[in-house]
C-alpha atoms as a PDB file:
ATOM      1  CA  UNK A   1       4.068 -46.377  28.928  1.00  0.00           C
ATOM      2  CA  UNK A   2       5.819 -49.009  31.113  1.00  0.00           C
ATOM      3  CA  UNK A   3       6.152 -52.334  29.417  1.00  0.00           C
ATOM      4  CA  UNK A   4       4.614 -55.304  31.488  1.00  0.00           C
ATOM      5  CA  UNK A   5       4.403 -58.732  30.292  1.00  0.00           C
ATOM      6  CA  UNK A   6       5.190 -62.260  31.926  1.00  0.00           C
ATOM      7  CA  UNK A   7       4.613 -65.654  29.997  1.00  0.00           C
ATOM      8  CA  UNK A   8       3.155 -68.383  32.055  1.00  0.00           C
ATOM      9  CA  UNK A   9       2.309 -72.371  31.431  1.00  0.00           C
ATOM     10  CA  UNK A  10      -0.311 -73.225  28.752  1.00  0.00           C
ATOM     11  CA  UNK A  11       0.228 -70.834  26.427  1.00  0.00           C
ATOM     12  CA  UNK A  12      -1.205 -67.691  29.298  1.00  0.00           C
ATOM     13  CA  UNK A  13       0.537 -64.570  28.485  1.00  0.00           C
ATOM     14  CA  UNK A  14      -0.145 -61.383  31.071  1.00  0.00           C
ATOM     15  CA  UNK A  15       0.375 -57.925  29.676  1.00  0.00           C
ATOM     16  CA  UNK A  16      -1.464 -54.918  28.762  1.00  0.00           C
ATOM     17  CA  UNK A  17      -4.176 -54.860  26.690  1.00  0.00           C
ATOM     18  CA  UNK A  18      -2.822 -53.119  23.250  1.00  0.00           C
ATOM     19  CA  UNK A  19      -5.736 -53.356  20.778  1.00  0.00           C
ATOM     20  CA  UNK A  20      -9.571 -52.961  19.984  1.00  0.00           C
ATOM     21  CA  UNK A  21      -9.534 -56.946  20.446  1.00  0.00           C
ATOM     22  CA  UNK A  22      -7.985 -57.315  23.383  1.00  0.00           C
ATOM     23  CA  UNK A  23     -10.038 -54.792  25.230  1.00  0.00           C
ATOM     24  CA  UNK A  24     -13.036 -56.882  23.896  1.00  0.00           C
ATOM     25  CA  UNK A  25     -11.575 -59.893  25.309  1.00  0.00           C
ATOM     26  CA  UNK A  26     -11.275 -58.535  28.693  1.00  0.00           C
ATOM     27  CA  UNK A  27     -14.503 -57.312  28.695  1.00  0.00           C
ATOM     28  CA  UNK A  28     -16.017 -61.309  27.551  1.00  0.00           C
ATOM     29  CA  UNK A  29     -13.188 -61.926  30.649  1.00  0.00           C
ATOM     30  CA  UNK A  30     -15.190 -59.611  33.063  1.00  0.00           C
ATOM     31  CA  UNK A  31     -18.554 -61.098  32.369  1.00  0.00           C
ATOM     32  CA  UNK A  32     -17.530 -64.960  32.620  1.00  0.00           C
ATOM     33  CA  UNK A  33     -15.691 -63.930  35.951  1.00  0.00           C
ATOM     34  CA  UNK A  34     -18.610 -62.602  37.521  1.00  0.00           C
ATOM     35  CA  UNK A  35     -21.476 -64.186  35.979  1.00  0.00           C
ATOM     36  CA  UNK A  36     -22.813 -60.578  34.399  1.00  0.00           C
ATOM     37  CA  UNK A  37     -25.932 -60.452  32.459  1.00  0.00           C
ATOM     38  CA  UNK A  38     -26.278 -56.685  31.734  1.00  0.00           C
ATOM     39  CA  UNK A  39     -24.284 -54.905  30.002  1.00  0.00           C
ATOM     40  CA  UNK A  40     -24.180 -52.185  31.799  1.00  0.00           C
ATOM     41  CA  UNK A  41     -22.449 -53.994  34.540  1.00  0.00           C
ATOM     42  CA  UNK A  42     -19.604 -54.332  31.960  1.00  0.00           C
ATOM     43  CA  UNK A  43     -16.487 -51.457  31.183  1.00  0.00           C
ATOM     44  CA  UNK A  44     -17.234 -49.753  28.116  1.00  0.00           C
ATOM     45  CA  UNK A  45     -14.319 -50.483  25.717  1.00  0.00           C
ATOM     46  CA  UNK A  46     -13.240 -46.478  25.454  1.00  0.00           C
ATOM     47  CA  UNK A  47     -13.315 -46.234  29.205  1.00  0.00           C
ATOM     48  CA  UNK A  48     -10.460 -48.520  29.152  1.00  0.00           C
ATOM     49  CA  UNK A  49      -8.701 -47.272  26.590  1.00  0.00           C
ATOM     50  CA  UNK A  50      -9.058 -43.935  28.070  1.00  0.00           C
ATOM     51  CA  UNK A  51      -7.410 -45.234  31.567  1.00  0.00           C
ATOM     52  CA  UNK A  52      -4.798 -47.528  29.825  1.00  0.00           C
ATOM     53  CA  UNK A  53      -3.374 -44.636  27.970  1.00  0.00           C
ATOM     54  CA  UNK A  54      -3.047 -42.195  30.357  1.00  0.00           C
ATOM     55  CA  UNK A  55      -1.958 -43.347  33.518  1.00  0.00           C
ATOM     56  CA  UNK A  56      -4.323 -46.135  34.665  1.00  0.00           C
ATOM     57  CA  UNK A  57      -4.028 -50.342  33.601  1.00  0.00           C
ATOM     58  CA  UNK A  58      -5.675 -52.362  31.694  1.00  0.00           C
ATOM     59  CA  UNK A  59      -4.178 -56.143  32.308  1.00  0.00           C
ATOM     60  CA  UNK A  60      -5.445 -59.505  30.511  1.00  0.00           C
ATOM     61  CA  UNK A  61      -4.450 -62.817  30.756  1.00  0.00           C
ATOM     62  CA  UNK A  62      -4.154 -64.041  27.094  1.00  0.00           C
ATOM     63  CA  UNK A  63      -4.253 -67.460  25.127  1.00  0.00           C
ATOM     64  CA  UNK A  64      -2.927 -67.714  21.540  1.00  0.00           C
ATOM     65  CA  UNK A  65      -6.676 -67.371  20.154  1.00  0.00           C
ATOM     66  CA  UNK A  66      -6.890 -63.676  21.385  1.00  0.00           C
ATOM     67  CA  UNK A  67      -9.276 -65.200  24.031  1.00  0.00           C
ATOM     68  CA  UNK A  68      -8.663 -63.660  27.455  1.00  0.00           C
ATOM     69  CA  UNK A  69      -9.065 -65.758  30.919  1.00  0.00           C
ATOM     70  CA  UNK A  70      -8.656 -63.194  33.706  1.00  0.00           C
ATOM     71  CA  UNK A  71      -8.376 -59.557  33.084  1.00  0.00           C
ATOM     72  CA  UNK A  72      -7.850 -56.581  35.471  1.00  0.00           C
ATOM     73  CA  UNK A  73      -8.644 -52.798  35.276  1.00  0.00           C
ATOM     74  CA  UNK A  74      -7.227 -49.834  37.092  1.00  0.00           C
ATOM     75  CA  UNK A  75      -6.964 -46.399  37.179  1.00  0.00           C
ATOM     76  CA  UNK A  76      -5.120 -43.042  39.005  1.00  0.00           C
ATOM     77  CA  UNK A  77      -6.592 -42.040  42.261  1.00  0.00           C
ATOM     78  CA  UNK A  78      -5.844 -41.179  45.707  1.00  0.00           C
ATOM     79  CA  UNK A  79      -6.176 -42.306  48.903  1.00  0.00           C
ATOM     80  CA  UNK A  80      -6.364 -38.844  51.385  1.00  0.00           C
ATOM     81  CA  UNK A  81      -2.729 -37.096  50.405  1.00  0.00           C
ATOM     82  CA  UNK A  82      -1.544 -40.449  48.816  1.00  0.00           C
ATOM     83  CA  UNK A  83      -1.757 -41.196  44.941  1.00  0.00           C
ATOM     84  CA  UNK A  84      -2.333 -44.868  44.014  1.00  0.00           C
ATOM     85  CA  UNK A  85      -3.430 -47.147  41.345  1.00  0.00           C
ATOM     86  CA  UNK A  86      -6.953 -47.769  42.304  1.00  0.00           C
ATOM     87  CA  UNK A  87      -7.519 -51.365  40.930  1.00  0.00           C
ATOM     88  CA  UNK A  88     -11.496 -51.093  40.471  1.00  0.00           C
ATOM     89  CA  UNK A  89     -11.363 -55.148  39.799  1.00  0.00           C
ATOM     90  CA  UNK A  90      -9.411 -57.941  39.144  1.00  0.00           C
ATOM     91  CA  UNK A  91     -11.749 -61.144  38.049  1.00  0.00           C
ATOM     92  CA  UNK A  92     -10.565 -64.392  36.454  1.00  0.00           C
ATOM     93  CA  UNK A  93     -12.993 -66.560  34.518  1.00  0.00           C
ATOM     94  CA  UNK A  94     -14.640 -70.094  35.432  1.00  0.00           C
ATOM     95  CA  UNK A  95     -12.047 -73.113  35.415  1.00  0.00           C
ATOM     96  CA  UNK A  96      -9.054 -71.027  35.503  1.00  0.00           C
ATOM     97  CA  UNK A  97      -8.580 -69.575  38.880  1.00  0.00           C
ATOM     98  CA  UNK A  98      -6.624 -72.610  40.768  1.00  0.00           C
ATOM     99  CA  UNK A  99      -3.879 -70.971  38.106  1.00  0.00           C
ATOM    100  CA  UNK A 100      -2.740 -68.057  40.725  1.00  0.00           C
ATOM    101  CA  UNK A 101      -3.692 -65.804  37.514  1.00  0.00           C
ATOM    102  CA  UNK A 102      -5.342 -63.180  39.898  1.00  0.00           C
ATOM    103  CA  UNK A 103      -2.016 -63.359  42.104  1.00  0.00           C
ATOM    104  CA  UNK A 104       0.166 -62.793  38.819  1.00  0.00           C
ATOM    105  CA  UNK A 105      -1.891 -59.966  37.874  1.00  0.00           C
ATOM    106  CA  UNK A 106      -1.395 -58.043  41.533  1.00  0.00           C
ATOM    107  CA  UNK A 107       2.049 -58.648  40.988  1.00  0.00           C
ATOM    108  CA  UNK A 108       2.430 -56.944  37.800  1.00  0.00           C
ATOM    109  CA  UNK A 109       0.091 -54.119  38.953  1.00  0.00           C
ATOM    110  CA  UNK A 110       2.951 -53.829  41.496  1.00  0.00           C
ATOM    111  CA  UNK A 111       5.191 -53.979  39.305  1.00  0.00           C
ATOM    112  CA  UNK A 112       3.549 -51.120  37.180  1.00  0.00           C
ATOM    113  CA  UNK A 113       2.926 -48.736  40.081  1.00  0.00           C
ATOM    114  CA  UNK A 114       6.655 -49.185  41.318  1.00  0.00           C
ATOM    115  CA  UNK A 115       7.885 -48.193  37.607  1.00  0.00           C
ATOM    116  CA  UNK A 116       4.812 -45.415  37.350  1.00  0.00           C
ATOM    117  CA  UNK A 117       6.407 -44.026  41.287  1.00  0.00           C
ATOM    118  CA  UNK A 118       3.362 -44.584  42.732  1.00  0.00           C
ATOM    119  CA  UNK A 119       3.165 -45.845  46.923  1.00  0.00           C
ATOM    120  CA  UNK A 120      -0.571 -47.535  47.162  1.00  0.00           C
ATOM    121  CA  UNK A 121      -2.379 -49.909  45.448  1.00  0.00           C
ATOM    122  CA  UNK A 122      -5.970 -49.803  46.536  1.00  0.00           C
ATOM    123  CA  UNK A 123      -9.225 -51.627  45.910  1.00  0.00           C
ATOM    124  CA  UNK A 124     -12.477 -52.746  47.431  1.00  0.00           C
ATOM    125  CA  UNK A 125     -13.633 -56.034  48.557  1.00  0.00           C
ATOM    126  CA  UNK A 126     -16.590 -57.616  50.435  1.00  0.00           C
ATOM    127  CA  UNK A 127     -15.215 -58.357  53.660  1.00  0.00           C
ATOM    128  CA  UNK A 128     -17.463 -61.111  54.434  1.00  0.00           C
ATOM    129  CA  UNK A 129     -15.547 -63.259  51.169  1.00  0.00           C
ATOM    130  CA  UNK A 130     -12.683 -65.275  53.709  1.00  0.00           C
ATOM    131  CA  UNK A 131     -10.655 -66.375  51.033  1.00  0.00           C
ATOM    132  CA  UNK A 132     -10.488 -62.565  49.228  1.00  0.00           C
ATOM    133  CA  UNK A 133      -9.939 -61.735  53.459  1.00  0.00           C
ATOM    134  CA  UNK A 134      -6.740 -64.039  53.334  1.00  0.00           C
ATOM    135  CA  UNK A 135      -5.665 -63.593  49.833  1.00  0.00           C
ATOM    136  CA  UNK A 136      -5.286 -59.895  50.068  1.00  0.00           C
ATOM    137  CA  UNK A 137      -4.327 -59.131  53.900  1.00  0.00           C
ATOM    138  CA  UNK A 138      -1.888 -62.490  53.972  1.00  0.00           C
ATOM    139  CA  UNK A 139      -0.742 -63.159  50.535  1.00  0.00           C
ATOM    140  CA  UNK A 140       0.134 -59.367  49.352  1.00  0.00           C
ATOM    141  CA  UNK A 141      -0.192 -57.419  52.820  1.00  0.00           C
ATOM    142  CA  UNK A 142      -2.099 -55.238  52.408  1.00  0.00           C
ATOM    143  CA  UNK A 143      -4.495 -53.447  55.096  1.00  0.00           C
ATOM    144  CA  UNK A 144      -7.852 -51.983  55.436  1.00  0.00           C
ATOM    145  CA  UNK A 145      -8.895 -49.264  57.665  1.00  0.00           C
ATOM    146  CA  UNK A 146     -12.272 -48.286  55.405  1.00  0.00           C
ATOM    147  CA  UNK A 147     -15.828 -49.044  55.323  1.00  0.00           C
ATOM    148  CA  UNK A 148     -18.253 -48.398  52.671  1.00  0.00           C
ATOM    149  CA  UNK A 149     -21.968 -49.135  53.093  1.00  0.00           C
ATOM    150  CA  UNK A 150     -23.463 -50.559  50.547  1.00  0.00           C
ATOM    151  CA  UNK A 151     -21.193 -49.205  47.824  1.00  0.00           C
ATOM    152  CA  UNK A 152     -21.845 -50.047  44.567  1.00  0.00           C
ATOM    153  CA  UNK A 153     -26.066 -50.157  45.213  1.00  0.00           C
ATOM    154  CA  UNK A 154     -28.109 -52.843  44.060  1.00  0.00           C
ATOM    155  CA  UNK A 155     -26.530 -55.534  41.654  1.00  0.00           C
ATOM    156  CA  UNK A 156     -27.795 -58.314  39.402  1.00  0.00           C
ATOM    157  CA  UNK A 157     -24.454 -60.250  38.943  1.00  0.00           C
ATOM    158  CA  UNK A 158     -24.374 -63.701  40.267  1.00  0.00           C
ATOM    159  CA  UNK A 159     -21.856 -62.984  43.255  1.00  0.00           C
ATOM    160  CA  UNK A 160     -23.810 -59.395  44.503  1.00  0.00           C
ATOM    161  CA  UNK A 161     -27.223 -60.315  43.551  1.00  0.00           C
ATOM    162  CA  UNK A 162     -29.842 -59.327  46.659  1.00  0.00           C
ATOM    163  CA  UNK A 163     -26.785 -58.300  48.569  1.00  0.00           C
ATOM    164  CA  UNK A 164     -26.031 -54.795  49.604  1.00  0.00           C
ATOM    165  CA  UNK A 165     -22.715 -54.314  48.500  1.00  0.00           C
ATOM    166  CA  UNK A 166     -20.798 -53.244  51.409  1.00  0.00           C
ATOM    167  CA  UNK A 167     -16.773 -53.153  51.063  1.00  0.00           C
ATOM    168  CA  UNK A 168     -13.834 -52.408  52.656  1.00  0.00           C
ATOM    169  CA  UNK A 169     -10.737 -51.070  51.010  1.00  0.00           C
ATOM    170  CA  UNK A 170      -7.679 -52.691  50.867  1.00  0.00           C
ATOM    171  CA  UNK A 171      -4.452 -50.290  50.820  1.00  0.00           C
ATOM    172  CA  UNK A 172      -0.946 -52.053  49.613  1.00  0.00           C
ATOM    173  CA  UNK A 173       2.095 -49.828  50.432  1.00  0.00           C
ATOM    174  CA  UNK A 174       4.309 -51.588  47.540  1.00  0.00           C
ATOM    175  CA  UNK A 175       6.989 -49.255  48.636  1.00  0.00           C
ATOM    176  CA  UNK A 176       6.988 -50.333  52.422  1.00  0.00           C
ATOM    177  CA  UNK A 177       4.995 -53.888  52.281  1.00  0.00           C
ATOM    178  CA  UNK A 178       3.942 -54.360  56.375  1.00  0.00           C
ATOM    179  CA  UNK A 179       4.312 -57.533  57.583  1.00  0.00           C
ATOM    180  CA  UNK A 180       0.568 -59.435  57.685  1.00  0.00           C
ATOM    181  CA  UNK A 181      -0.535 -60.754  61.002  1.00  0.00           C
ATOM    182  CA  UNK A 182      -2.443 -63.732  61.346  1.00  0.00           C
ATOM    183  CA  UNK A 183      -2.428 -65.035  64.949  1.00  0.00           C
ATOM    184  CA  UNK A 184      -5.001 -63.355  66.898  1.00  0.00           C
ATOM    185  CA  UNK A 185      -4.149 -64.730  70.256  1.00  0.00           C
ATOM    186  CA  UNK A 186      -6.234 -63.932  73.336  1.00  0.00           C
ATOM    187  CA  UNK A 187      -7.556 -60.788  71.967  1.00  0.00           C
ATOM    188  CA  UNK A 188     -10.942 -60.035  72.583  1.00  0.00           C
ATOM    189  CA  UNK A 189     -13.797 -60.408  69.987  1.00  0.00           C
ATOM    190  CA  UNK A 190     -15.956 -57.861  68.063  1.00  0.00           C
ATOM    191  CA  UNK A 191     -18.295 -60.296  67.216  1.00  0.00           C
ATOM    192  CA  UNK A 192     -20.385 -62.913  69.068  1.00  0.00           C
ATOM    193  CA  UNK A 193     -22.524 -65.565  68.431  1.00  0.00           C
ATOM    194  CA  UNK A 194     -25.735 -66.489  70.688  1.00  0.00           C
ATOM    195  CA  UNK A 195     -28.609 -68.684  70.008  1.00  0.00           C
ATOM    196  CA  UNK A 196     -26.699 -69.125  66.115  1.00  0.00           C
ATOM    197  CA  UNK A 197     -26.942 -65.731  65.264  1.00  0.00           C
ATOM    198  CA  UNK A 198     -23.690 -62.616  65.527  1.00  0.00           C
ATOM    199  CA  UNK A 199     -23.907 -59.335  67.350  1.00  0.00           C
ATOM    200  CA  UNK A 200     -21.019 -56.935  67.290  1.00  0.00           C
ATOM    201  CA  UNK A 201     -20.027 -56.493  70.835  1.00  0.00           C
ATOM    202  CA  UNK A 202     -17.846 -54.090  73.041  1.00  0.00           C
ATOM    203  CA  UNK A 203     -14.331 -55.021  73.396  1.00  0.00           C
ATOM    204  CA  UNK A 204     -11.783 -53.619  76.091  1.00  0.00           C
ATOM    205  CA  UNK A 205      -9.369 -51.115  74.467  1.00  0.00           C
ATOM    206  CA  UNK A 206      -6.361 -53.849  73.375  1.00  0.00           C
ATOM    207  CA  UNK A 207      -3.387 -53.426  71.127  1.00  0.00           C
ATOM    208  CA  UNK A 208      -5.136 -56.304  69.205  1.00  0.00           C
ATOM    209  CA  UNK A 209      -8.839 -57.185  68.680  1.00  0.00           C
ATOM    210  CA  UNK A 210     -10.191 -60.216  66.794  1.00  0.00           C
ATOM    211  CA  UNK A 211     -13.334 -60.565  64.225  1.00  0.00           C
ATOM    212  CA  UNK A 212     -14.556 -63.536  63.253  1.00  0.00           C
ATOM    213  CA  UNK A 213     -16.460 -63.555  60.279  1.00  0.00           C
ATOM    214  CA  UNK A 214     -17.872 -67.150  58.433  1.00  0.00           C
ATOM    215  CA  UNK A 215     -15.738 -69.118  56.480  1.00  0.00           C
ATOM    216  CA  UNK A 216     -17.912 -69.329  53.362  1.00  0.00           C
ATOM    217  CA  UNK A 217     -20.269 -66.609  53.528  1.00  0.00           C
ATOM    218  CA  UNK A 218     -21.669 -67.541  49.790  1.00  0.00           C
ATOM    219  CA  UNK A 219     -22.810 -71.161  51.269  1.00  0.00           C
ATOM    220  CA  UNK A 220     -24.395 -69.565  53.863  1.00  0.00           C
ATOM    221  CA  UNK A 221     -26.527 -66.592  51.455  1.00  0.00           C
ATOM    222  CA  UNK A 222     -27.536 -70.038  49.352  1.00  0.00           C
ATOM    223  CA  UNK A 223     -28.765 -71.949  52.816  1.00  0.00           C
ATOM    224  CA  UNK A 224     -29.410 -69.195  55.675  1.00  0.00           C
ATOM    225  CA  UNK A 225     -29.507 -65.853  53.997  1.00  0.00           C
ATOM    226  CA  UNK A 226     -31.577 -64.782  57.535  1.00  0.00           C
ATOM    227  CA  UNK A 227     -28.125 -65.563  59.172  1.00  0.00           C
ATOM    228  CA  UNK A 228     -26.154 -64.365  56.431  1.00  0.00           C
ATOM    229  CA  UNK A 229     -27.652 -60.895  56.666  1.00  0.00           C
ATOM    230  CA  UNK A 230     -27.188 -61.256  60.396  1.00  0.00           C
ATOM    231  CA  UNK A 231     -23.458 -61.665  60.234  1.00  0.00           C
ATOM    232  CA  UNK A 232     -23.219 -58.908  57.577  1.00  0.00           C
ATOM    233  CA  UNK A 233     -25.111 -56.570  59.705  1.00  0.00           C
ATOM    234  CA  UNK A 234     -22.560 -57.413  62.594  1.00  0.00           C
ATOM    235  CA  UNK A 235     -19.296 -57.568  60.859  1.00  0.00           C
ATOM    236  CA  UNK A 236     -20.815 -53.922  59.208  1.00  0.00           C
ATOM    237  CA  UNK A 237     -20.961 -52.102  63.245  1.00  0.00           C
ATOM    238  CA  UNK A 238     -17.696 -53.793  63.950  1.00  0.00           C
ATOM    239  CA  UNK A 239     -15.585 -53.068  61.640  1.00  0.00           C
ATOM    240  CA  UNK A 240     -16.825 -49.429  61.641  1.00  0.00           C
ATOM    241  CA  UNK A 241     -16.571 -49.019  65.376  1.00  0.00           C
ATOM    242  CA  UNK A 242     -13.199 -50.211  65.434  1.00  0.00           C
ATOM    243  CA  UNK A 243     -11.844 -47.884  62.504  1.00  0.00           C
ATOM    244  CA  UNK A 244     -13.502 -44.844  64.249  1.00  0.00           C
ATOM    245  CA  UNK A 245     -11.137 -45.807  67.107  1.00  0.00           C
ATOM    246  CA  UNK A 246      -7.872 -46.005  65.247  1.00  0.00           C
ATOM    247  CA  UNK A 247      -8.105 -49.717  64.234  1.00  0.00           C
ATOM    248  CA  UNK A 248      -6.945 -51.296  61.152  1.00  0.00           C
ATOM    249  CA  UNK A 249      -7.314 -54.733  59.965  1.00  0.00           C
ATOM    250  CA  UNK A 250      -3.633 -56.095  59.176  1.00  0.00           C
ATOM    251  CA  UNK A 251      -4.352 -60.290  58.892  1.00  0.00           C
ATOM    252  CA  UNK A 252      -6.583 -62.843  58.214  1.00  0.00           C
ATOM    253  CA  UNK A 253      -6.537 -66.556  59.626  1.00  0.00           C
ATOM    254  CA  UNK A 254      -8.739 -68.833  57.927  1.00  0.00           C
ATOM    255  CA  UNK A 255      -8.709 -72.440  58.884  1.00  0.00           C
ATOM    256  CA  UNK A 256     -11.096 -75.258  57.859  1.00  0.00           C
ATOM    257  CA  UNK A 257     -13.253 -76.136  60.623  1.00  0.00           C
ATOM    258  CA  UNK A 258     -12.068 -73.792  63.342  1.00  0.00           C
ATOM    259  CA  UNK A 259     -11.102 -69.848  63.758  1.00  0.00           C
ATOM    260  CA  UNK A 260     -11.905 -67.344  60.849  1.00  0.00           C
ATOM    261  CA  UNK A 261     -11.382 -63.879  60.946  1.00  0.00           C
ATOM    262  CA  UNK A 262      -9.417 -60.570  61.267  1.00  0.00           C
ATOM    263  CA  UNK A 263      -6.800 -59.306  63.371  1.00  0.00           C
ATOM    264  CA  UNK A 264      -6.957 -55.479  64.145  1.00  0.00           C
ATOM    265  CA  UNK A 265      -4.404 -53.291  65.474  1.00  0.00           C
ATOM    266  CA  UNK A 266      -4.422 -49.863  66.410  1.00  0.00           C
ATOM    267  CA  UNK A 267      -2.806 -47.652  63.806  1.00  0.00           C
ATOM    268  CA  UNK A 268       0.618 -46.302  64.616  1.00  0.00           C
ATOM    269  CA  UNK A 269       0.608 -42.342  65.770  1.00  0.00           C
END
């Protein structure tokens, strides 16, 4: 089993998860990171175990008490003829995420999959979350060229809570990392905005397209979910009609007060 483990400032160690405790401490980890109520929501303790042991990951960022504050949990699968790590989620807890502790762990999950001779990394997000958009597509490089309606059903967590959970999945080629692309340019929109509400528009075939998307989409479900909804409705056509085409999303620009979004490029032959 490959040995992972990096020591960072205040006492934080990151490595596997080794004993009945510590998989009990990522799953108190998992519920203060997403605010869950039900247990159910919540990995069972042998499901982890289970994964950990035999080819998946079980990360958790660790203090000296035992207590964990970010913990991640992954497991073999494939993408079409591809195996990867599938990284079902990565959450770290209230107060602690200015720390780059979910960074760290993506790192050593790359890491792990390079040792384990495994070419993906993949996982879901909601590609409405901006700073998610930028983190993964920017920071790592990875890109998406998925869309799943609605994919986990109805949740009660704080983040997902009256929200149909539709995601995208990111793919990271940790073998041959692609180089992210921010600046979208002149290329034309998916998205518009008239009277204060999006619609997903034609655009001209391009070698580049360009979807905006809001910059903090969990404001907006608090103060406009009407126009919330609207933009996930739009951003949902989109993104769909584009991959269908031979689109993928390969980077994110996200700047305060002014453009937000994706740039898509047609995947190579």
């Amino acid at each position: 089993m490959t040995n992972l483990r990096r020591v960072l400032e205040g006492g934080v160690v990151l490595r596997r998860a080794e004993s009945p405790a510590d998989y009990r401490a990522c799953q108190e980890a998992q519920r203060q990171a997403w605010g869950i109520a039900e247990d159910g929501y919540v990995i069972p303790v042998a499901t982890m175990v289970g994964a950990n042991l035999h080819g998946g990951l079980v990360l958790g960022a660790f203090l000296e008490d035992g207590s964990a504050v970010a913990m991640s949990f992954g497991f073999l699968g494939r993408v079409e003829d591809r195996t990867c790590l599938y990284s079902q989620l990565t959450g770290v807890v209230p107060g602690r995420q200015s720390l780059g502790l979910g960074r760290e762990m993506k790192l050593l999950q790359r890491d792990f999959a390079r040792a384990e001779g495994l070419p993906l990394i993949a996982w879901a997000f909601d590609p409405l979350q901006s700073g998610n958009a930028r983190f993964n597509l920017v920071k790592l490089g990875a890109r998406v060229r998925r869309y799943v309606d609605d994919m986990y059903g109805p949740r009660t967590d704080a983040l997902n809570s009256g929200v149909p959970t539709d995601r995208v999945i990111a793919e990271w080629d940790v073998v041959h990392e692609p180089s992210p692309t921010t600046e979208p340019g002149d290329a034309p929109p998916l998205v518009e905005v008239r009277d204060g509400l999006p619609r997903a528009v034609s655009a001209p075939a391009a070698g580049r397209l360009w979807l905006p998307v809001p910059h903090d989409v969990a404001a907006l479900r608090r103060e406009a979910p009407e126009a919330a909804e609207a933009w996930r409705r739009a951003v949902r056509q989109a993104l769909k009609t584009a991959f269908e085409l031979g689109y993928e999303a390969v980077g994110f620009r996200r700047e305060p007060d002014h453009r937000c979004g994706y740039s898509l490029e047609r995947r190579p032959d």
